[in-house]
Structure formats: structure tokens, C-alpha cells
Protein backbone atom coordinates (compact mmCIF):
# COMPACT_ATOMS: atom_id res chain seq x y z
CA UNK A 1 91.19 -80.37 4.20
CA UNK A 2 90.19 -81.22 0.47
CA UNK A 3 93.54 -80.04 -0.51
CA UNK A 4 95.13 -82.41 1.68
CA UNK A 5 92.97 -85.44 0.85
CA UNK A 6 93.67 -84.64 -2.79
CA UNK A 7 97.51 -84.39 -2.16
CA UNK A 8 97.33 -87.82 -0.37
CA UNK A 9 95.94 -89.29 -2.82
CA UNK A 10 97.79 -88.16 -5.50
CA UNK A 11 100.51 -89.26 -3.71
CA UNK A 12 99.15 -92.63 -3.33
CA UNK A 13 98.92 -92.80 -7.08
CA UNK A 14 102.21 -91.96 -7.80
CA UNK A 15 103.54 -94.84 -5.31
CA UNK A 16 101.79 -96.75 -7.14
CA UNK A 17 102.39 -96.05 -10.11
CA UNK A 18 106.55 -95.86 -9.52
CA UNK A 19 106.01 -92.31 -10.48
CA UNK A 20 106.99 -90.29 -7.22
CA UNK A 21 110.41 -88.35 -9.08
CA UNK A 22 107.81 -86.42 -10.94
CA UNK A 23 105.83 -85.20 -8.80
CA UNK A 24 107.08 -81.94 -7.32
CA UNK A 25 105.21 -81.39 -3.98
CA UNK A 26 108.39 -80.16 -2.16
CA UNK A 27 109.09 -76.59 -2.03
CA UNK A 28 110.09 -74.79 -5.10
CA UNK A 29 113.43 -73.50 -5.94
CA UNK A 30 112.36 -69.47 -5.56
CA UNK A 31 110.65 -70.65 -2.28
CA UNK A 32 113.71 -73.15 -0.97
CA UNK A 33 115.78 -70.28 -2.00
CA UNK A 34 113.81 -67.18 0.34
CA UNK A 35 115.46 -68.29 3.73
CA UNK A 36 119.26 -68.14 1.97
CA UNK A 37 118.58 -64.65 0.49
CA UNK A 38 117.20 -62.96 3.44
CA UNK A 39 119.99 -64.48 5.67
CA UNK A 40 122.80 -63.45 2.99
CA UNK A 41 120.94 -59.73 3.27
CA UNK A 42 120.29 -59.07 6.84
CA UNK A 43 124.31 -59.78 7.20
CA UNK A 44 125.21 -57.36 4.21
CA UNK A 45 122.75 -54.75 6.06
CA UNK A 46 124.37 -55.77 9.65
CA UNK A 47 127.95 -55.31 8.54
CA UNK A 48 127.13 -52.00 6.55
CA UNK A 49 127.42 -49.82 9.34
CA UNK A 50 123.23 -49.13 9.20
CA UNK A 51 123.10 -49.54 12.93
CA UNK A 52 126.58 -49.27 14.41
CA UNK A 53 129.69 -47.20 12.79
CA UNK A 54 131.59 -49.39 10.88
CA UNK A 55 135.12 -48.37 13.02
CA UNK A 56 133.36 -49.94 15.79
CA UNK A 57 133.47 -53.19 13.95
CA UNK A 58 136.65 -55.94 13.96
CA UNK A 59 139.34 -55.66 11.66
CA UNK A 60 137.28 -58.33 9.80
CA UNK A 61 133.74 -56.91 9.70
CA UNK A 62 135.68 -53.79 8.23
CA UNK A 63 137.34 -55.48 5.59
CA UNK A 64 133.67 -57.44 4.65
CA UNK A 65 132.28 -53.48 4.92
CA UNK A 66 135.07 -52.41 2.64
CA UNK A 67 133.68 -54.34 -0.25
CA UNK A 68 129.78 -54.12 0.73
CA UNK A 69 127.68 -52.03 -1.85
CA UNK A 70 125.16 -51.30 1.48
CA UNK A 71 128.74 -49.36 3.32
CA UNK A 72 128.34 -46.55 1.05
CA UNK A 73 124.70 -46.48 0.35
CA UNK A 74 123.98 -46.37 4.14
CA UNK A 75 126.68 -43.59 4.47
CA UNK A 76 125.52 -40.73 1.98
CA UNK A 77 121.96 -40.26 3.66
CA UNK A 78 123.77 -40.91 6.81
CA UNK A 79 126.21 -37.71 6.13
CA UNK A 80 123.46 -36.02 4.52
CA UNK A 81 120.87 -36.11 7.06
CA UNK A 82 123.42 -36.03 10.19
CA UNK A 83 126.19 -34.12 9.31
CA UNK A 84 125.02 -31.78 7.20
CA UNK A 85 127.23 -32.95 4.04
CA UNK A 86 127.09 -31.30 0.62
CA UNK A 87 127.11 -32.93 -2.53
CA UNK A 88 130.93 -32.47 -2.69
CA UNK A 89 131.38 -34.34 0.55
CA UNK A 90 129.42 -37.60 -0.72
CA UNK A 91 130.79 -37.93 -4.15
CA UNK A 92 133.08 -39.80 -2.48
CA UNK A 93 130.52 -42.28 -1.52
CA UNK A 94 128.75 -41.57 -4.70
CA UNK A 95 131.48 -42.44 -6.99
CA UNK A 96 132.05 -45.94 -5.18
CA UNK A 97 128.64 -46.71 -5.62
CA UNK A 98 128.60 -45.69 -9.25
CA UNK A 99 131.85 -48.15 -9.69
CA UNK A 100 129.94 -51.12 -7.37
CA UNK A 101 126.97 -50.32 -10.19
CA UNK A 102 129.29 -50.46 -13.27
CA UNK A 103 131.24 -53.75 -11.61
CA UNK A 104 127.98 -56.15 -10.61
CA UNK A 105 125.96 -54.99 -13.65
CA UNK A 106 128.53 -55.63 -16.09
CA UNK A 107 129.05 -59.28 -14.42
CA UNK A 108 124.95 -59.67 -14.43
CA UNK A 109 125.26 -58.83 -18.54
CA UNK A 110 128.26 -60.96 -18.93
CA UNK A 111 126.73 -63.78 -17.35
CA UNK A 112 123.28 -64.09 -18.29
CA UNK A 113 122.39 -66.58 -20.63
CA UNK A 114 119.03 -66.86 -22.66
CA UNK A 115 117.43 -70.11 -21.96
CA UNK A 116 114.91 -71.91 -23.59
């Protein structure tokens, strides 16, 4: 309750004051941001085949699966644990997800900028 008497009356201040741009009581950007990530992962994680086998899925929720890292790291413990795979069975797997690692941490390095 202090908290909120203190907000509202910085709040007041700031009205009065013309100074309300600068105050940043709405939610930050890593907060504003949380409900976008998880959203953008549960899909990846639904259309990876975790759950159901990905030739179950459309023609489109394949071709989304095709190109999701979560496909192939869902599918090596999957052939390990339930088929009884060796480790010549999974490189496979193991070699897309060494290219998906190469590909999106190259384009991290490439694009990552020191601020300040």
C-alpha cells in the first residue's frame, strides 16, 4: 500500500511537472518481451514432433519442422531411448544439429554489436 501511495504520487508530480515521458512505470522491455518469447517457444516445441510424430503433422507443420532446431534435438533421445539407436543411427540428427549450431551462432557473432 506504501508502494502504491508513493507511485501515485510520484505520478502526480510528474503531471505536474510536464514530466510524465520520463518516468518509466510501464513494464520493461525484458518483461513486455516474456509473453512473445514463451509463445514463439511453446510453438517451436509443439511443431517439433515432442508430443506427436512429425508425419502426423500437415504438409505445412512439416515444412516449419523441417527447419526447427527442436525436430532433431527431440529426435536423437527419442531414437535413443525408444528405438534402441546407436550412435551411427543419430549422426544423422547429430550432424543437422551441429550445422543449425554453426548457422545461428555464426549469425549471433555477425550481428552483435558492442554498445555503449
Amino acid at each position: 500500500m506504501i508502494r502504491a501511495l508513493a507511485v501515485r504520487q510520484l505520478l502526480r508530480s510528474a503531471v505536474r511537472r510536464n514530466r510524465i515521458h520520463h518516468l518509466q512505470l510501464l513494464r520493461s522491455d525484458a518483461a513486455g518481451q516474456l509473453p512473445g518469447d514463451v509463445l514463439h517457444i511453446l510453438v517451436f516445441i509443439l511443431l517439433s514432433g515432442l508430443f506427436t510424430p512429425v508425419s502426423s503433422m500437415p504438409a505445412w507443420a512439416q515444412a516449419i519442422a523441417a527447419v526447427n532446431p527442436f525436430t532433431y534435438l527431440t529426435a536423437s533421445p527419442r531414437m535413443l531411448y525408444l528405438n534402441g539407436s546407436t550412435l551411427a543411427d543419430i549422426s544423422g540428427q547429430l550432424l543437422k544439429i551441429t550445422l543449425f549450431a554453426i548457422i545461428l551462432n555464426g549469425w549471433a557473432i555477425a550481428s552483435y554489436r558492442k554498445r555503449g
